[in-house]
C-alpha atoms as a PDB file:
ATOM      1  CA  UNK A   1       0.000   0.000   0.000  1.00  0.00           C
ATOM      2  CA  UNK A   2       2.999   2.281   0.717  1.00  0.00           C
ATOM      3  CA  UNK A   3       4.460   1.810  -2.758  1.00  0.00           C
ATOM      4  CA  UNK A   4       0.776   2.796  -4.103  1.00  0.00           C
ATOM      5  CA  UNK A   5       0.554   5.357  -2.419  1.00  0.00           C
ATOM      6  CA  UNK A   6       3.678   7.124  -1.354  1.00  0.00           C
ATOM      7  CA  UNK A   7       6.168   5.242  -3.908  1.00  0.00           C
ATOM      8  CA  UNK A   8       7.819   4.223  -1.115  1.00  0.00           C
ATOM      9  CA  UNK A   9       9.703   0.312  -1.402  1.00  0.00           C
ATOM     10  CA  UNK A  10      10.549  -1.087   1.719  1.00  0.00           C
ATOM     11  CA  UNK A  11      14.325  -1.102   2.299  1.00  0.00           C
ATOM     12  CA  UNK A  12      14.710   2.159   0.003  1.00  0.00           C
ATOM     13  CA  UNK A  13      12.587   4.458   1.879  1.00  0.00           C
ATOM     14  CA  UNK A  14      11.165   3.015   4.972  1.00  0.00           C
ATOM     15  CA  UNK A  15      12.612   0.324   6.841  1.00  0.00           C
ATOM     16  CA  UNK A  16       9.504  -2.145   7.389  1.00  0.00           C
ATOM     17  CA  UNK A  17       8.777  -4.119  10.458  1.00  0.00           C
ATOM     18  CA  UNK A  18       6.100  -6.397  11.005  1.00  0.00           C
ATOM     19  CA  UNK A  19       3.969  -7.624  14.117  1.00  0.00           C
ATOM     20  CA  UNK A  20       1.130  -9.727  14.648  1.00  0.00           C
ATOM     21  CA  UNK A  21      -2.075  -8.632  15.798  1.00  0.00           C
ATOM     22  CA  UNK A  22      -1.307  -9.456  19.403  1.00  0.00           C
ATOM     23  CA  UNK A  23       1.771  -6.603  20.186  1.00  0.00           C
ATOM     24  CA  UNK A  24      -0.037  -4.212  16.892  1.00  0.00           C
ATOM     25  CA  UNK A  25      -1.425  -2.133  19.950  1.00  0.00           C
ATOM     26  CA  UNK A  26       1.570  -1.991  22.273  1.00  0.00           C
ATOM     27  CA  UNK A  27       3.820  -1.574  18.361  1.00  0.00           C
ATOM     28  CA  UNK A  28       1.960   1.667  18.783  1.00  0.00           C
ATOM     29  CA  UNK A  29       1.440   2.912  21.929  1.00  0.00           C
ATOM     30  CA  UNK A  30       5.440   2.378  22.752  1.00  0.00           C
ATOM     31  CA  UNK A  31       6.607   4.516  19.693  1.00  0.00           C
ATOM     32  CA  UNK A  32       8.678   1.852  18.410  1.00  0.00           C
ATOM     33  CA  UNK A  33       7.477   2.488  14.881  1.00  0.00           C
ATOM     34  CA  UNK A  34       7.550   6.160  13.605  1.00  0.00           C
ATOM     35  CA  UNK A  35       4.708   5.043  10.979  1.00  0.00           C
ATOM     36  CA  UNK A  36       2.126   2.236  11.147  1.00  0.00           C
ATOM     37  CA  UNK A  37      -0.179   1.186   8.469  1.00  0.00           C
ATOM     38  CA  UNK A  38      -3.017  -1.514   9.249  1.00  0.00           C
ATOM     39  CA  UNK A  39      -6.077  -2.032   7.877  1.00  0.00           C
ATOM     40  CA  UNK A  40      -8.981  -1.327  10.445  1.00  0.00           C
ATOM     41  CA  UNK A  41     -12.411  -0.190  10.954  1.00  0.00           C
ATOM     42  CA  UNK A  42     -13.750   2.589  12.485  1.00  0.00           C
ATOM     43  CA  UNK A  43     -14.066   2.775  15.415  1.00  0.00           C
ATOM     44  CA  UNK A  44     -11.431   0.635  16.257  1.00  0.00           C
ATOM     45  CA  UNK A  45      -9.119   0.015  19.276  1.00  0.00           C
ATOM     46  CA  UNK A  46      -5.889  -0.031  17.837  1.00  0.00           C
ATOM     47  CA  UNK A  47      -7.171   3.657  16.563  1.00  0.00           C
ATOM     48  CA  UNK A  48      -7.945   4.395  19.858  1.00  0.00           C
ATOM     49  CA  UNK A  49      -4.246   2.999  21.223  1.00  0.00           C
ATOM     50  CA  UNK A  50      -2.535   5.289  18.153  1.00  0.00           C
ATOM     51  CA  UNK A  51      -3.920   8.085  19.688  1.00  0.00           C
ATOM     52  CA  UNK A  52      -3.210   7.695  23.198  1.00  0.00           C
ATOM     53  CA  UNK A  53       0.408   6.937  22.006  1.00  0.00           C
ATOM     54  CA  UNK A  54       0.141  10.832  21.100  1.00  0.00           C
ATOM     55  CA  UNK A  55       0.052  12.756  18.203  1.00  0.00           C
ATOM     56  CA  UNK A  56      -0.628  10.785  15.293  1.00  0.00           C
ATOM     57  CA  UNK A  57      -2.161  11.774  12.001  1.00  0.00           C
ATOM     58  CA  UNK A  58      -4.685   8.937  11.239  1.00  0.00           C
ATOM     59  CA  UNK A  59      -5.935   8.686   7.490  1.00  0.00           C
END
């Protein structure tokens, strides 16, 4: 979806890390990822973890 999107390949702009659904939420909330992308409805707890983590754009 990044290279869609952005034109971003992983490895040449972003350095990619994956998680399962399990540690998506704390992936977030810790800042350990600058960026996440995951599909998900609205409303949606891992929305709602994203922006307890602080300020997040969410689109």
């Amino acid at each position: 979806m990044l290279q869609i999107v952005a034109g971003l390949k992983e490895g040449k702009g972003y350095k990619g890390i994956q998680v399962n659904w399990g540690q998506a939420n704390k992936t977030i909330a810790d800042g350990s990822a600058d960026f996440n992308l995951l599909p998900s409805t609205h409303p949606g707890d891992r929305i709602a973890a994203g922006q307890a983590a602080g300020k997040m754009r969410i689109i």
